[in-house]
C-alpha atoms as a PDB file:
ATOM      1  CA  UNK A   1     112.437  37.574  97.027  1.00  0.00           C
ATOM      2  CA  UNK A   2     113.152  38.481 100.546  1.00  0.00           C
ATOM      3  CA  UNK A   3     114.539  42.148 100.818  1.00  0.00           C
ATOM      4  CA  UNK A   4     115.906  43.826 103.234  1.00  0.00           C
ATOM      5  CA  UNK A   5     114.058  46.490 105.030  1.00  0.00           C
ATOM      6  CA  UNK A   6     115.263  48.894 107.415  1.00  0.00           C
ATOM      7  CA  UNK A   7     113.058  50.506 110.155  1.00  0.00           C
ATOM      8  CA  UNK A   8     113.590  53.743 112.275  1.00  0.00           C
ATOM      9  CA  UNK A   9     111.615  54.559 115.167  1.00  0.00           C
ATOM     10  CA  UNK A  10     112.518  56.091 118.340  1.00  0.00           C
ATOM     11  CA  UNK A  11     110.128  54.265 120.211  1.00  0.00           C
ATOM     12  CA  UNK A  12     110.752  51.182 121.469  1.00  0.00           C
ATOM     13  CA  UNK A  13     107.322  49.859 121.114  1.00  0.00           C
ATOM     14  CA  UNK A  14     106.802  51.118 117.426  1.00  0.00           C
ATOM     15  CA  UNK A  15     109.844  50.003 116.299  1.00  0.00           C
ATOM     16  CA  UNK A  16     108.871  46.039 117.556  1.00  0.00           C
ATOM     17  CA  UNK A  17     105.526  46.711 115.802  1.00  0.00           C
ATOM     18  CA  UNK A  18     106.971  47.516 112.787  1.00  0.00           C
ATOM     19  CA  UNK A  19     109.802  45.233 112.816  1.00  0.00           C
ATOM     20  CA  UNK A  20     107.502  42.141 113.301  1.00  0.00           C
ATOM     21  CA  UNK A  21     104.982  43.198 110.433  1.00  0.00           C
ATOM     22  CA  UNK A  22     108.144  43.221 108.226  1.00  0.00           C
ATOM     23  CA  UNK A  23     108.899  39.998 108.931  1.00  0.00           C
ATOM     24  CA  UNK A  24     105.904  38.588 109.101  1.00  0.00           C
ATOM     25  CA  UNK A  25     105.949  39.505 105.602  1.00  0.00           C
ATOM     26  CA  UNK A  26     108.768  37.691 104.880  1.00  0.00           C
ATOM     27  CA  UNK A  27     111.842  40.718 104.539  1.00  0.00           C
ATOM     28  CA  UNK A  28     114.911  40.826 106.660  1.00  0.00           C
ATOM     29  CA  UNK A  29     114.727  44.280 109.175  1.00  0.00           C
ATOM     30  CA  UNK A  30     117.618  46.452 110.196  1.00  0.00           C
ATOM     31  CA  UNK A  31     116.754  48.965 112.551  1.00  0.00           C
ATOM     32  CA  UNK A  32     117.750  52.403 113.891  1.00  0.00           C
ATOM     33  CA  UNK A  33     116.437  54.195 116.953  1.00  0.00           C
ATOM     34  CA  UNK A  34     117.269  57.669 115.242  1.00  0.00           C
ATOM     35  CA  UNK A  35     117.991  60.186 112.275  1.00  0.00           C
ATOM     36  CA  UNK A  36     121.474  59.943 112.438  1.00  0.00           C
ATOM     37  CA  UNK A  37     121.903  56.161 112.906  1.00  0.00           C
ATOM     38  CA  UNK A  38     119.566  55.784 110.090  1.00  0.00           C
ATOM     39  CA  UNK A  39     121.841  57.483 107.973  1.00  0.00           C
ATOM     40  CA  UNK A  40     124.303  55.774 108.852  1.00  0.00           C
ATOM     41  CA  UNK A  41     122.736  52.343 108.466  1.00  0.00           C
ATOM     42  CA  UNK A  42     121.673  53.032 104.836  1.00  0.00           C
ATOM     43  CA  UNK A  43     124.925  53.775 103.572  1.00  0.00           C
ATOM     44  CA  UNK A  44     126.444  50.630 105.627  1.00  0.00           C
ATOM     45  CA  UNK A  45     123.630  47.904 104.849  1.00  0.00           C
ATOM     46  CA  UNK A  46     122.196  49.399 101.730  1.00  0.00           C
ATOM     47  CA  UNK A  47     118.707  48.309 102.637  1.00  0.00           C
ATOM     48  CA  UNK A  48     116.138  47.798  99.681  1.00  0.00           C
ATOM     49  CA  UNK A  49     113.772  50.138 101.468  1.00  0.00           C
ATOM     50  CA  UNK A  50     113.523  52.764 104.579  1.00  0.00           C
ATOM     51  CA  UNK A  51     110.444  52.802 106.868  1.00  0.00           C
ATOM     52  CA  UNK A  52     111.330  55.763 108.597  1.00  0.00           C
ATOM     53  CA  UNK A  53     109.378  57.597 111.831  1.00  0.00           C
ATOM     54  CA  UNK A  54     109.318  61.575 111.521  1.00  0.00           C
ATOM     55  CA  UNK A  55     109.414  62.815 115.000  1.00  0.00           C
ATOM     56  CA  UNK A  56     112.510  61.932 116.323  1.00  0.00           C
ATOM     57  CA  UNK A  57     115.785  63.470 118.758  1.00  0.00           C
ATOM     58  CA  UNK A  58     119.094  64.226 117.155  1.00  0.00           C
ATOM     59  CA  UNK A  59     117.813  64.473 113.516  1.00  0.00           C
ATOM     60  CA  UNK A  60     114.204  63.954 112.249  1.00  0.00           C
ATOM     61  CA  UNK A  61     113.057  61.380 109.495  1.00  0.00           C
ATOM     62  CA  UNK A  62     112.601  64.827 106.889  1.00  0.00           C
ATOM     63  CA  UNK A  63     116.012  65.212 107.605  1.00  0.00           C
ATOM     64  CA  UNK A  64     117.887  62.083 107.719  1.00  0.00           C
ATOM     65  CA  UNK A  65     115.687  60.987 104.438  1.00  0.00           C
ATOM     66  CA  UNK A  66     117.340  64.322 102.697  1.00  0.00           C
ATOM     67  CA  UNK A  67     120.685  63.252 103.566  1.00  0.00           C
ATOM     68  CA  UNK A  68     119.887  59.554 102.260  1.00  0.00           C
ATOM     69  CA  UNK A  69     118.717  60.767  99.128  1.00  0.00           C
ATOM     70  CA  UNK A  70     121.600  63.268  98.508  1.00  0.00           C
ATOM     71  CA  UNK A  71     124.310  60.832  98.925  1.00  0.00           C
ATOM     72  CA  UNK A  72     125.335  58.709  95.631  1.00  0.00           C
ATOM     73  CA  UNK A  73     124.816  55.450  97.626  1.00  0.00           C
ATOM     74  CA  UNK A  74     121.809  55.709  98.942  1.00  0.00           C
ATOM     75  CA  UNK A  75     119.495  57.793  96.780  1.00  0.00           C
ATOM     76  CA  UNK A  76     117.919  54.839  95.013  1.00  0.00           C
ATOM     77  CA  UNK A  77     116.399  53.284  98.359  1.00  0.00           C
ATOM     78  CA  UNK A  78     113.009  54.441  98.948  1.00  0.00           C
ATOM     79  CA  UNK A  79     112.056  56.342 102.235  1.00  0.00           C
ATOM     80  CA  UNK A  80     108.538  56.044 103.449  1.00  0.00           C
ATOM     81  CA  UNK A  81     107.175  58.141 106.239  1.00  0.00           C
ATOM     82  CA  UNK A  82     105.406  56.679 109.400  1.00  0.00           C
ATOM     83  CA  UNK A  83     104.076  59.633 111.551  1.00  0.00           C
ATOM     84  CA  UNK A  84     101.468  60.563 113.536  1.00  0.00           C
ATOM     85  CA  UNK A  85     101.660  63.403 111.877  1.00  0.00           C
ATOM     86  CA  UNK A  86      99.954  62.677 108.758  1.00  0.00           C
ATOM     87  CA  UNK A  87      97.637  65.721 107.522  1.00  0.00           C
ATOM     88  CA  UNK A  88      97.546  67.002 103.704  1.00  0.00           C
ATOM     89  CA  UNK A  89     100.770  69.408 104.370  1.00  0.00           C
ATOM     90  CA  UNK A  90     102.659  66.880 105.912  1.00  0.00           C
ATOM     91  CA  UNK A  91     102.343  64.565 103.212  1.00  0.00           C
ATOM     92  CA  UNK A  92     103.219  67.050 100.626  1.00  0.00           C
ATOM     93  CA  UNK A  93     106.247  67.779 102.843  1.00  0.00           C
ATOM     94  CA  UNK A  94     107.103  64.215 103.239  1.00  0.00           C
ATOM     95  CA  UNK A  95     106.683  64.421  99.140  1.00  0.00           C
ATOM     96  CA  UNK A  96     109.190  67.274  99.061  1.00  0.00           C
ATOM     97  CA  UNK A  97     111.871  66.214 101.188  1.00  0.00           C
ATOM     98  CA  UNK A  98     112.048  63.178  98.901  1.00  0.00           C
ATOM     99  CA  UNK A  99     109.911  60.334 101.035  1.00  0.00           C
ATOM    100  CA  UNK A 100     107.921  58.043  98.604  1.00  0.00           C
ATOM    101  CA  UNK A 101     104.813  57.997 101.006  1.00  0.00           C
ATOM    102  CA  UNK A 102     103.923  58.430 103.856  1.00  0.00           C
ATOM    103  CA  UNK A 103     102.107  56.575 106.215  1.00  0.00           C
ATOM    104  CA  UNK A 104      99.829  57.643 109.454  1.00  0.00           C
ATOM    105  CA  UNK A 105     100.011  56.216 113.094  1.00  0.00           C
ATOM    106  CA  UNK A 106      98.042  53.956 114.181  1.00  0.00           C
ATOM    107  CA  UNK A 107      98.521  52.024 111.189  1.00  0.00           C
ATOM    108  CA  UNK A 108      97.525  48.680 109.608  1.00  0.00           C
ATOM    109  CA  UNK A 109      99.556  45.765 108.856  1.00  0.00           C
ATOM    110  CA  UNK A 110      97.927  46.179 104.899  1.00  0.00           C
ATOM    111  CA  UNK A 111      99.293  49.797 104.918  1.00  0.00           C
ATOM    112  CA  UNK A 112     103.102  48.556 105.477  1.00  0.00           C
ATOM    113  CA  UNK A 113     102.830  45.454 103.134  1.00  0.00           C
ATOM    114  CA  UNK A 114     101.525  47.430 100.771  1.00  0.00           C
ATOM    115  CA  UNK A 115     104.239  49.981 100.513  1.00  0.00           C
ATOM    116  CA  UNK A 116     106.466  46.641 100.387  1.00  0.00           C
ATOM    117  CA  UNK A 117     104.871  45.740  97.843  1.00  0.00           C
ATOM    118  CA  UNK A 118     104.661  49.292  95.892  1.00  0.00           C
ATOM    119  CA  UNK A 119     108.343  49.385  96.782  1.00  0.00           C
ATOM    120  CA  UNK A 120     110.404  46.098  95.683  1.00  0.00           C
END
């Protein structure tokens, strides 16, 4: 079963890295270049699942995942983290602010298919 997926990075280069690991794996990607268009995209597209990048303009990932998961909509779709920022108290914030996991930059194809995987 093919789900759909969506990823949000503010880099351009990231955000084709993810994307094509996604579907590689065989998921449909949506993706948003920020916070607030990530938002937005979730409660438009109702993905099955967020990959979402922490360090971003506008609104950052902790952020935009508290809104997701506060609105009716939206708060069944899992948010994972990708960050380079990706020590002990960033995972337990990532925890806190309602993200399902959280994943460090550079990261391995295995590490995103296996959140799929956890995930769906």
């Amino acid at each position: 079963m093919s789900n759909k997926i969506l990823v949000v990075d503010d880099s351009a280069a990231d955000l084709q890295n993810l994307k094509s690991i996604v579907v590689k794996a065989g998921h449909t990607v949506i993706t948003a270049s920020s916070g607030m268009e990530a938002v937005n995209k979730a409660k438009e597209m109702k993905p099955d699942m967020i990959f979402m990048d922490v360090i971003m303009d506008n609104k950052d990932g902790f952020e935009a995942c508290r809104e997701i998961i506060s609105d009716k909509d939206t708060k069944d779709i899992p948010v994972v983290f990708v960050s380079s920022k990706c020590q002990k108290a960033d995972r337990v914030w990532a925890e806190l602010q309602g993200g399902k996991g959280l994943i460090g930059k550079p990261y391995t194809e295995e590490q995103i298919v296996e959140q799929i995987n956890a995930h769906s």
